[in-house]
C-alpha atoms as a PDB file:
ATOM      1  CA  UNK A   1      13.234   0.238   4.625  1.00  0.00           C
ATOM      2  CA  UNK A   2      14.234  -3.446   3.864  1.00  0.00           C
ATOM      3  CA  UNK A   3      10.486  -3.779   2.444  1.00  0.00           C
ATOM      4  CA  UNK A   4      11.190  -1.291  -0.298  1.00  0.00           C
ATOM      5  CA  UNK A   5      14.163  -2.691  -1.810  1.00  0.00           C
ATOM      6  CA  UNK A   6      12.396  -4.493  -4.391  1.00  0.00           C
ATOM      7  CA  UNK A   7      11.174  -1.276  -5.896  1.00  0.00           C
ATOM      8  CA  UNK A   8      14.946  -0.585  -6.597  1.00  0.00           C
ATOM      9  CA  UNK A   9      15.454  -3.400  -9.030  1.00  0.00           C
ATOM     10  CA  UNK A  10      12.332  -1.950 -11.224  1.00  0.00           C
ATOM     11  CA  UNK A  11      13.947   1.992 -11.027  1.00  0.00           C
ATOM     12  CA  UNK A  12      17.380   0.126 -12.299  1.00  0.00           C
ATOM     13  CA  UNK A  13      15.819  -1.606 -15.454  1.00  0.00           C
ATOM     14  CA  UNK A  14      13.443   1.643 -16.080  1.00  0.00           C
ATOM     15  CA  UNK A  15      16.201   3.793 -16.319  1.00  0.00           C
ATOM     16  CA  UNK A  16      18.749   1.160 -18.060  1.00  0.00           C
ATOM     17  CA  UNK A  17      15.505   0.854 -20.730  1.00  0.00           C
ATOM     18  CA  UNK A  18      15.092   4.214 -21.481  1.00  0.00           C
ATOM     19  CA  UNK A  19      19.471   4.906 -21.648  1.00  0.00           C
ATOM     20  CA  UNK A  20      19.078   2.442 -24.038  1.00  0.00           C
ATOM     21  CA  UNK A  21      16.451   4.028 -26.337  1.00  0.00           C
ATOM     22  CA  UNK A  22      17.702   7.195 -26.147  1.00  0.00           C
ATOM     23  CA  UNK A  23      21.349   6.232 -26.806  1.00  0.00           C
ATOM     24  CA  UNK A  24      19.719   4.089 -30.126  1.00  0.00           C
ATOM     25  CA  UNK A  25      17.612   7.131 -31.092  1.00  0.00           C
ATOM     26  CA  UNK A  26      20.463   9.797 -30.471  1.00  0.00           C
ATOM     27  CA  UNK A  27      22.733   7.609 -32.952  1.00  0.00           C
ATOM     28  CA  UNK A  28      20.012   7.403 -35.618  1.00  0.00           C
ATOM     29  CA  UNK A  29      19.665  11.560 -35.163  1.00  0.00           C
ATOM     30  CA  UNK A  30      23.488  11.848 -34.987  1.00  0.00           C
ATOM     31  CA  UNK A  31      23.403  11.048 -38.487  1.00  0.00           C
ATOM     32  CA  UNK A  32      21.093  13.218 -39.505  1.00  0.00           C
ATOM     33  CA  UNK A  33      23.408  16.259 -38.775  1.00  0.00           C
ATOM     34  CA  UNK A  34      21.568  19.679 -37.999  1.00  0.00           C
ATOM     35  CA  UNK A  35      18.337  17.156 -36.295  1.00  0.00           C
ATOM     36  CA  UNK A  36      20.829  16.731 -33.165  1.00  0.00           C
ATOM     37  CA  UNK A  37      19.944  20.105 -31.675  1.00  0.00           C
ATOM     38  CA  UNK A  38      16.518  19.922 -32.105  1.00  0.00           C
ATOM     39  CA  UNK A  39      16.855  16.486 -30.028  1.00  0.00           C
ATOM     40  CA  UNK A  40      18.553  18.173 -27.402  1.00  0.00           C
ATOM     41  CA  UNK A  41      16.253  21.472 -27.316  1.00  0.00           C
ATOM     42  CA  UNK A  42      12.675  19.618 -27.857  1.00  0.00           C
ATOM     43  CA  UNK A  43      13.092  15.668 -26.827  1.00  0.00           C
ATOM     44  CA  UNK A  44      14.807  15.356 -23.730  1.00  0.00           C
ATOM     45  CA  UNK A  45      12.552  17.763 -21.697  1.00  0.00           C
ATOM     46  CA  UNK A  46       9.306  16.008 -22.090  1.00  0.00           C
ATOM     47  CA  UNK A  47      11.475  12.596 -21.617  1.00  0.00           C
ATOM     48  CA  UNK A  48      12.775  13.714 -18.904  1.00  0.00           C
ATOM     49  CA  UNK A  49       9.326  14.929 -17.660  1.00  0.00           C
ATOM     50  CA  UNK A  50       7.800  11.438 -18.344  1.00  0.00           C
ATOM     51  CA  UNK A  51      11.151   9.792 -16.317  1.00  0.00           C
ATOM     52  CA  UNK A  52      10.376  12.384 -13.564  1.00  0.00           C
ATOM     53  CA  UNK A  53       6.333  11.423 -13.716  1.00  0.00           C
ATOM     54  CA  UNK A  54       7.064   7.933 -13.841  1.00  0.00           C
ATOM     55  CA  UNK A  55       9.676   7.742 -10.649  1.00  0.00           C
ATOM     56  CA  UNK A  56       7.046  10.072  -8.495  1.00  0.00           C
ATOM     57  CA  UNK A  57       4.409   7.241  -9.310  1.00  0.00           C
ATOM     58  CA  UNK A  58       6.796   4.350  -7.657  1.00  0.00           C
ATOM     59  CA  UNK A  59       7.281   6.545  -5.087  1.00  0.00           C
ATOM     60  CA  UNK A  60       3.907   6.961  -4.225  1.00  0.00           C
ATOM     61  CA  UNK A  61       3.715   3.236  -4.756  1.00  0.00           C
ATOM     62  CA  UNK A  62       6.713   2.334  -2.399  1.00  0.00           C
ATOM     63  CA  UNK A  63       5.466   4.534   0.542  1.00  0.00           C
ATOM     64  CA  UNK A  64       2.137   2.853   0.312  1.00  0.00           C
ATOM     65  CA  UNK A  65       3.044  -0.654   0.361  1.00  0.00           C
ATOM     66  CA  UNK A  66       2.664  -3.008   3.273  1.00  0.00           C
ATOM     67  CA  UNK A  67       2.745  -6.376   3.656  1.00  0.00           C
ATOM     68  CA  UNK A  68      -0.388  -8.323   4.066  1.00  0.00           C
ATOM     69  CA  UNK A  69      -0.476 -11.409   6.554  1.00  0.00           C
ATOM     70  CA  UNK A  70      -2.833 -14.449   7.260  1.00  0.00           C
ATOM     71  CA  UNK A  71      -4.781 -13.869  10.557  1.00  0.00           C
ATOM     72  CA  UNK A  72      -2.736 -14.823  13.309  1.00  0.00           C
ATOM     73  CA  UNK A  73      -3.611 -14.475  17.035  1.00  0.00           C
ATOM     74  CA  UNK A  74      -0.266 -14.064  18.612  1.00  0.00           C
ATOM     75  CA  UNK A  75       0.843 -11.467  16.365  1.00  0.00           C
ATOM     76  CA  UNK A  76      -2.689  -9.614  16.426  1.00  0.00           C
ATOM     77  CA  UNK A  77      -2.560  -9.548  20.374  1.00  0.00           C
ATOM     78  CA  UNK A  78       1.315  -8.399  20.645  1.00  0.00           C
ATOM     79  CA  UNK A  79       1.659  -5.984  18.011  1.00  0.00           C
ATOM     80  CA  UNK A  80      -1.396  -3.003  18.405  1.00  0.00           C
ATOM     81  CA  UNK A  81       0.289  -1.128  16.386  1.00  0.00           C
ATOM     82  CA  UNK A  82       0.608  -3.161  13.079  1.00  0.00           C
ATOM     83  CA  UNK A  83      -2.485  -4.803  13.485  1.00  0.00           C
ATOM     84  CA  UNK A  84      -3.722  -3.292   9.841  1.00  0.00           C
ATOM     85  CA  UNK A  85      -1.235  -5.967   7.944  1.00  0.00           C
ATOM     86  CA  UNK A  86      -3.620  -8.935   9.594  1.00  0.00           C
ATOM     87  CA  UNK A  87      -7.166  -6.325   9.025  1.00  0.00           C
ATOM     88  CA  UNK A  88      -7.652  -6.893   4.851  1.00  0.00           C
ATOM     89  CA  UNK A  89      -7.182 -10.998   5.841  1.00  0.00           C
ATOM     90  CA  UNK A  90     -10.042 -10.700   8.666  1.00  0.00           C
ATOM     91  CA  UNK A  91     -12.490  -8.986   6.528  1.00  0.00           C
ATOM     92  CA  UNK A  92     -11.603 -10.998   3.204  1.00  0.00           C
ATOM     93  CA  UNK A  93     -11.888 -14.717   5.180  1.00  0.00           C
ATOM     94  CA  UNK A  94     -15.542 -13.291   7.052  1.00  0.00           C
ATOM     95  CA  UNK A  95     -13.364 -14.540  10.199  1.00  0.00           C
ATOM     96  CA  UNK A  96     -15.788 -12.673  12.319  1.00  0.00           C
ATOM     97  CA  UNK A  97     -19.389 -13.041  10.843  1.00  0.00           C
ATOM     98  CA  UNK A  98     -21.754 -14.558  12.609  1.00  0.00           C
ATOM     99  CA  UNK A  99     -19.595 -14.438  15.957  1.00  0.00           C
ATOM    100  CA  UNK A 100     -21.462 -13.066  19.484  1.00  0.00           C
ATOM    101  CA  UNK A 101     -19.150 -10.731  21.659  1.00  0.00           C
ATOM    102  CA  UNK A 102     -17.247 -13.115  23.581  1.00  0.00           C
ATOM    103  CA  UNK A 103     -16.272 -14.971  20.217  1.00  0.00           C
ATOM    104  CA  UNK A 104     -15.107 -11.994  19.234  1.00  0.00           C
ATOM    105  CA  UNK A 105     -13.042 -10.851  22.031  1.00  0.00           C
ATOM    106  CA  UNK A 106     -11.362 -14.596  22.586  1.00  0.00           C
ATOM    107  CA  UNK A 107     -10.187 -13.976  18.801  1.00  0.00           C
ATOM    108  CA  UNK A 108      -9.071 -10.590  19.150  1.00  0.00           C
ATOM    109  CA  UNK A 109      -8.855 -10.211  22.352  1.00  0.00           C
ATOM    110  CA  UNK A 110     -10.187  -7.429  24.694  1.00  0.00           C
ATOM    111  CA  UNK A 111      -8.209  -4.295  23.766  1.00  0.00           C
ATOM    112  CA  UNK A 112     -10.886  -2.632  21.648  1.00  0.00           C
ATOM    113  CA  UNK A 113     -11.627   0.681  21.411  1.00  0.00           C
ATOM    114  CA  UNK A 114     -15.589   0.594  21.354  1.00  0.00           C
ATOM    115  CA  UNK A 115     -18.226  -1.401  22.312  1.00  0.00           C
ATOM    116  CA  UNK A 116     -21.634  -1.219  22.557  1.00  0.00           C
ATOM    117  CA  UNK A 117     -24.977  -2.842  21.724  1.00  0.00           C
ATOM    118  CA  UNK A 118     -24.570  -2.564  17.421  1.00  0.00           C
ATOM    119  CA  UNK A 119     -21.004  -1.803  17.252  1.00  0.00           C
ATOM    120  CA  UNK A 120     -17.303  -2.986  18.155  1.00  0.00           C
ATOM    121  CA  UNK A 121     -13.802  -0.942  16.751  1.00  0.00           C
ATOM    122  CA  UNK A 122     -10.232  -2.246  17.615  1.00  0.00           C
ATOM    123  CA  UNK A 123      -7.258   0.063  16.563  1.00  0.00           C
ATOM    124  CA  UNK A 124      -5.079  -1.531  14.033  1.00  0.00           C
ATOM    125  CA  UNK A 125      -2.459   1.443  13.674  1.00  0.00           C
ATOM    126  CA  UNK A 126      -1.348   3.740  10.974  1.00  0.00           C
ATOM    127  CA  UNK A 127      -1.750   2.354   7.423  1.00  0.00           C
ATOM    128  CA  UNK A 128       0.895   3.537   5.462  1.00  0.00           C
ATOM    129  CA  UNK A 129       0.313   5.802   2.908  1.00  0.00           C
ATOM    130  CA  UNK A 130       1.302   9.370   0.949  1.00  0.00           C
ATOM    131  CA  UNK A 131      -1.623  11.528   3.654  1.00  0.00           C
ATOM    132  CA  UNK A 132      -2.501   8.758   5.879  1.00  0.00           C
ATOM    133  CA  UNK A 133      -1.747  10.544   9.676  1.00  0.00           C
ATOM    134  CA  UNK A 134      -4.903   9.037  11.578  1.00  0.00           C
ATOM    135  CA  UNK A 135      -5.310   5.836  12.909  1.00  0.00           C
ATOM    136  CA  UNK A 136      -7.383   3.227  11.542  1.00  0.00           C
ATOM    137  CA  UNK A 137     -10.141   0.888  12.841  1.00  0.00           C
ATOM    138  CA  UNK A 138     -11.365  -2.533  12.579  1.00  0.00           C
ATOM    139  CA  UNK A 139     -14.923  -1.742  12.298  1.00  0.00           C
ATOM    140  CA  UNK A 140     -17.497  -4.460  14.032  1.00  0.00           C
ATOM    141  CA  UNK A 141     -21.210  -3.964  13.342  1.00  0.00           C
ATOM    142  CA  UNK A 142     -23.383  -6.076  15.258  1.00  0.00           C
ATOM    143  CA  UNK A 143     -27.186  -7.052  15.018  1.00  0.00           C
ATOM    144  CA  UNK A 144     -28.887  -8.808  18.064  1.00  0.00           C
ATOM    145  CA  UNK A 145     -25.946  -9.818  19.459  1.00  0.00           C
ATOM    146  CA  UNK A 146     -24.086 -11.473  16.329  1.00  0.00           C
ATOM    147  CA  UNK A 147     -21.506 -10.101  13.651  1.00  0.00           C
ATOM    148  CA  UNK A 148     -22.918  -9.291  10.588  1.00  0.00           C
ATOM    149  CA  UNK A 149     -20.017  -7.128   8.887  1.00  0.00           C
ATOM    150  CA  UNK A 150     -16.818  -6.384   9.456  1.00  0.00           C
ATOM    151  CA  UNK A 151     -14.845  -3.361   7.670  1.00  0.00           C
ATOM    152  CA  UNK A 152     -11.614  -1.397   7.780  1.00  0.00           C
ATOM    153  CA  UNK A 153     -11.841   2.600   8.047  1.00  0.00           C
END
């Protein structure tokens, strides 16, 4: 929960924002006389519809977010079922490529999930997300022996 609480800060100044604006447009109408019930019958609906589409879009944003670490051994080996917040640095730094098997395995150790002649897959957990209820993979593809990419599915 702790990683979210950064979101809250943006909500806060969104909503102070648009109090704002509608408080300095509402005084502007106010004067205006008979224009105030139009405001209230016509305006705040579809601003309220933008606030609503706006907050479901941080949402969406907030239960997708996860941090992103530097490879790191230790925490790779302990942790099987976070391994996805190490996976994006492992296929960004081409850790693997160009590694045989036992390369491999002394990085990552030998908990994988497949292996066979053209192919290697380690679990790296659940990456968060709105729909996301499968596990995902560290995908290995191998050709005589030696890495030759490395993707996340």
């Amino acid at each position: 929960m702790g990683q979210y609480l950064h979101y809250i800060g943006y909500v806060a100044v969104f909503i102070a924002g648009l109090a704002i604006s509608w408080f300095i447009v509402g005084k502007w109408i106010d004067k205006k006389g008979k224009v105030r019930l139009i405001w209230a019958l016509a305006i705040t609906p579809i601003l309220s519809l933008c606030l609503y589409l706006i907050m479901g879009i941080i949402i969406i944003f907030a239960v997708s977010y996860y941090p992103k670490k530097k490879f790191n051994q230790t925490g790779w080996k302990e942790n099987i079922e976070e391994r996805y917040i190490y996976a994006s640095d492992i296929v960004n730094s081409k850790l693997l490529l160009g590694k045989t098997k036992e390369e491999v395995i002394t990085i990552l150790g030998n908990e994988y999930s497949t292996w066979n002649k053209n192919y290697a897959s380690y679990e790296i957990g659940h990456i968060p997300g709105m729909f996301n209820i499968d596990p995902s993979f560290l995908h290995i593809e191998l050709n005589a022996g030696i890495v030759t990419n490395v993707s996340v599915h």
